[in-house]
Structures are given as structure tokens and as C-alpha cells.
C-alpha atoms as a PDB file:
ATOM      1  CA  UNK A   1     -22.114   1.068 -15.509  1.00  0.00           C
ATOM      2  CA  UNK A   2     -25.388   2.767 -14.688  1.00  0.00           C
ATOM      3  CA  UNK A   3     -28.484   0.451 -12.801  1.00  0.00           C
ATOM      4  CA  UNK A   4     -30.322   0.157 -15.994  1.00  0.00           C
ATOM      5  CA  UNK A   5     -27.566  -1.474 -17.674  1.00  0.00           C
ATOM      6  CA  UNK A   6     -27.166  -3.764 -14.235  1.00  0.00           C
ATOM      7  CA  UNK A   7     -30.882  -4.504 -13.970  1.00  0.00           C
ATOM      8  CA  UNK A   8     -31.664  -5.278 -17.538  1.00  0.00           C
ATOM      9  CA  UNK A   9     -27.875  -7.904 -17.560  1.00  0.00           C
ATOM     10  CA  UNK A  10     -28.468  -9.082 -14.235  1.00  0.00           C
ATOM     11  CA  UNK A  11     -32.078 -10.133 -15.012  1.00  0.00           C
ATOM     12  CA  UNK A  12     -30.607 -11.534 -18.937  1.00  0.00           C
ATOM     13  CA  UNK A  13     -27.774 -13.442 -17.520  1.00  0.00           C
ATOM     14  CA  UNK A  14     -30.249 -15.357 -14.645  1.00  0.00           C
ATOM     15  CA  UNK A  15     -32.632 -16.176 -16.621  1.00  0.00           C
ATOM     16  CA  UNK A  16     -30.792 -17.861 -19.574  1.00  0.00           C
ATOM     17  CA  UNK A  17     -28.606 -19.510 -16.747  1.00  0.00           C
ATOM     18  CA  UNK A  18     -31.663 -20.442 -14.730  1.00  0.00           C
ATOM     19  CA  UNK A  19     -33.324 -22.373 -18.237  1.00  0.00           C
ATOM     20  CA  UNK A  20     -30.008 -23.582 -19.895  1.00  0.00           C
ATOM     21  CA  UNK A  21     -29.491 -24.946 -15.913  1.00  0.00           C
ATOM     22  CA  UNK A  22     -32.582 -26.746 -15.664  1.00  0.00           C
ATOM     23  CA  UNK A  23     -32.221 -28.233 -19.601  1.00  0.00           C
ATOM     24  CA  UNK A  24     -28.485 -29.575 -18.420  1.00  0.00           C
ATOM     25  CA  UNK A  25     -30.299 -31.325 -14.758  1.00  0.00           C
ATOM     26  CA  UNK A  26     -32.892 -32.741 -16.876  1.00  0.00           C
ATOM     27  CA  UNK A  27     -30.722 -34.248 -19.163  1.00  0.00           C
ATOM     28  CA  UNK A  28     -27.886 -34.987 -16.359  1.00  0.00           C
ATOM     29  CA  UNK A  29     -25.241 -32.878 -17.728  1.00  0.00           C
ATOM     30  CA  UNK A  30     -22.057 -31.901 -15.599  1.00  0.00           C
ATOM     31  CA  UNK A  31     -21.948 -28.405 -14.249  1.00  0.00           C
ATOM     32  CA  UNK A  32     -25.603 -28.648 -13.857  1.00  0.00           C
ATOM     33  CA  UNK A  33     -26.087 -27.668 -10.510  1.00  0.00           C
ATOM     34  CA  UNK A  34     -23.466 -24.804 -10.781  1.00  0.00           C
ATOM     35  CA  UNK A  35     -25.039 -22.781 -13.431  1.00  0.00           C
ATOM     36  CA  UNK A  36     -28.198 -22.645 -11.291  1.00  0.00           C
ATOM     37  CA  UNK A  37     -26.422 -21.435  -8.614  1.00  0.00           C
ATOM     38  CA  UNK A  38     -24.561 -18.836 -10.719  1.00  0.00           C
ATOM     39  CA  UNK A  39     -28.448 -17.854 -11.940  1.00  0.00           C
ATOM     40  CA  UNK A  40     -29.572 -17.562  -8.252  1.00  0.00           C
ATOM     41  CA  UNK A  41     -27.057 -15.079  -7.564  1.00  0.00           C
ATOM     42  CA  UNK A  42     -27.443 -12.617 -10.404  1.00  0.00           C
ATOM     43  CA  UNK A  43     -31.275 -13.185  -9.404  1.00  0.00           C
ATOM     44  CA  UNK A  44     -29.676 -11.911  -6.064  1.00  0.00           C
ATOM     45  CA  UNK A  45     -28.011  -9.088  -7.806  1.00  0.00           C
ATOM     46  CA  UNK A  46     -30.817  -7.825  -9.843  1.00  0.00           C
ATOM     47  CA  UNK A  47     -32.931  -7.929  -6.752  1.00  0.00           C
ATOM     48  CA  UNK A  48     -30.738  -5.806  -4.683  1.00  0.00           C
ATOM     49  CA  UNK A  49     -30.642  -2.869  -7.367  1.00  0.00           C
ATOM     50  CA  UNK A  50     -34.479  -3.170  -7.939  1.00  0.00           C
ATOM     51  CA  UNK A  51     -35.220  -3.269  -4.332  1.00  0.00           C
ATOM     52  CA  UNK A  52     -33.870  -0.006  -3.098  1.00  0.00           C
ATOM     53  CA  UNK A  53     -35.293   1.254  -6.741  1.00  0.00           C
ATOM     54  CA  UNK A  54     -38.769   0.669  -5.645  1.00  0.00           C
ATOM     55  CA  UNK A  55     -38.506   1.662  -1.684  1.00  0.00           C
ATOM     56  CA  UNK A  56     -36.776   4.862  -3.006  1.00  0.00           C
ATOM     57  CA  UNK A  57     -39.469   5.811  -4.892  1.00  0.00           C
ATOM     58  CA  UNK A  58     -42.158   8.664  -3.807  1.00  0.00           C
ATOM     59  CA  UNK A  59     -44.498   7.763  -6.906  1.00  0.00           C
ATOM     60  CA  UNK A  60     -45.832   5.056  -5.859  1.00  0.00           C
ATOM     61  CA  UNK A  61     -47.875   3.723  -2.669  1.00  0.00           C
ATOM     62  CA  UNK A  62     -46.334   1.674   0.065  1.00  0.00           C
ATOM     63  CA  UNK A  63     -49.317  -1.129  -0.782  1.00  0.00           C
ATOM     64  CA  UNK A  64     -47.335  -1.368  -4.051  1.00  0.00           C
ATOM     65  CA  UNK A  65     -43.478  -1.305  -2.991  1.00  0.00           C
ATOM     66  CA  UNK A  66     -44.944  -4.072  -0.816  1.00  0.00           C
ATOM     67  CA  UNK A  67     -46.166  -6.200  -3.989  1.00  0.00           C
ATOM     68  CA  UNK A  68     -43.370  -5.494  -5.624  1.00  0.00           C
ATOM     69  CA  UNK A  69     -41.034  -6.995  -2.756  1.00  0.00           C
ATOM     70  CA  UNK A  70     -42.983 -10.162  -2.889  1.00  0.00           C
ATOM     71  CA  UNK A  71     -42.976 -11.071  -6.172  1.00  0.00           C
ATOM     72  CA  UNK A  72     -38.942 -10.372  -6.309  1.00  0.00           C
ATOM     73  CA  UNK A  73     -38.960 -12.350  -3.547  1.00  0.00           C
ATOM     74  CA  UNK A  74     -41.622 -15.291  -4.877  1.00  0.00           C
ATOM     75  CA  UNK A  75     -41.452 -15.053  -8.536  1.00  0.00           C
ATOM     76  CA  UNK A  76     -38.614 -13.115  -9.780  1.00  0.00           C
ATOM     77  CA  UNK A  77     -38.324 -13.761 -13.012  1.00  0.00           C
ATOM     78  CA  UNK A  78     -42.089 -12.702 -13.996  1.00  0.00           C
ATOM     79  CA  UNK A  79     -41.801  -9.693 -11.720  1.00  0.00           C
ATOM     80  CA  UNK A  80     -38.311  -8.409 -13.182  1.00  0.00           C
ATOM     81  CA  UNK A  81     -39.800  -9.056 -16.536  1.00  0.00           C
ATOM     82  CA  UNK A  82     -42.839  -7.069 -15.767  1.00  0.00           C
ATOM     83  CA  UNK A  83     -40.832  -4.442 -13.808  1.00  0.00           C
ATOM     84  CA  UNK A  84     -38.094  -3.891 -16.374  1.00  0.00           C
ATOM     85  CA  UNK A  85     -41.030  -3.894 -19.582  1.00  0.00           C
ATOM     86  CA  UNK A  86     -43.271  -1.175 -17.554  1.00  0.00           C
ATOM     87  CA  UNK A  87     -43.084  -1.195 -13.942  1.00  0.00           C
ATOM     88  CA  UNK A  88     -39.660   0.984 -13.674  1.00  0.00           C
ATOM     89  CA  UNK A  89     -40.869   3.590 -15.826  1.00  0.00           C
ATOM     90  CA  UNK A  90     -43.551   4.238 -13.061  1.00  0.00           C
ATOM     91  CA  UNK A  91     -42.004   3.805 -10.072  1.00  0.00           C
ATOM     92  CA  UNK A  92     -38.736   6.269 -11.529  1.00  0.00           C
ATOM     93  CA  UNK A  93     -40.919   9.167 -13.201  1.00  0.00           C
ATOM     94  CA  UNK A  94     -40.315  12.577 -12.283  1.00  0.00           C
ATOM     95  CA  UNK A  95     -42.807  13.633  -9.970  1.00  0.00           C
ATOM     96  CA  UNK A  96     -45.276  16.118 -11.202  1.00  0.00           C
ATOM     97  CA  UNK A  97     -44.833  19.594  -9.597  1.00  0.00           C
ATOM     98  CA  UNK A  98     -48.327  21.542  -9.896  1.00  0.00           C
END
């Protein structure tokens, strides 16, 4: 399985654990607190193939693999939305050879 395929399931599989998770604790179902967990750690996952993605990369600045580290890090499920829709193409193009 190639990291696109592991990025774009990873980030799938959290976030429709993370909401179906939080629907369960609000209405007190069992299991509750387990699916969140199981979301947090393909959060984990999809973070740890992006990460190395972005640090990797010689197309963008360091000012930006730094913003991109945070919001992983503070808001991963807008960033790896915004990352997998546009942000990957740019930070994995070829680089331009003049």
C-alpha cells in the first residue's frame, strides 16, 4: 500500500471514528470511549506519514513545514483535510529544473 492510499484511509477512518465516537458519548452508548481512542491513533498514524512528507520536502519553506507541524499537531482534522485537498500536491511537486 503506497502513502497516498495510507494518508487519505488513515485520515477517513479517524475522522468518522472521531464523530460516530463523540455521537455514542453524547448519547452514553457502550464502546464510547474506545472508538475515540481507536480515532486518536489513526490520527497518530496519518500524522506520522504526513510529517516526514512535509519535512522531506525541498518545495516548500521551513516557515511552512513549521505551520504545517502545528496544525497536525493542534487541529488535525482541518489540516489533513486541507493538506490531502491541496496542500500535498505542493509540498510533493517535482521541483522545477531551469
Amino acid at each position: 500500500m503506497n502513502k497516498s492510499a495510507i494518508l487519505k484511509i488513515s485520515f477517513a477512518v479517524s475522522l468518522l471514528c472521531l464523530l460516530s465516537g463523540l455521537v455514542f458519548k453524547i448519547l452514553h452508548y457502550p464502546l464510547s470511549e474506545e472508538i475515540v481512542v481507536i480515532s486518536l491513533l489513526t490520527a497518530l498514524v496519518f500524522i506520522l506519514v504526513a510529517l516526514p512528507e512535509v519535512w522531506s520536502s525541498r518545495n516548500i519553506h521551513i516557515s511552512e513545514k513549521i505551520m504545517w507541524t502545528a496544525g497536525f499537531l493542534a487541529m488535525m482534522g482541518l489540516t489533513g483535510l486541507l493538506y490531502l485537498a491541496n496542500g500535498r500536491k505542493r509540498v510533493l511537486r517535482a521541483p522545477r529544473s531551469f
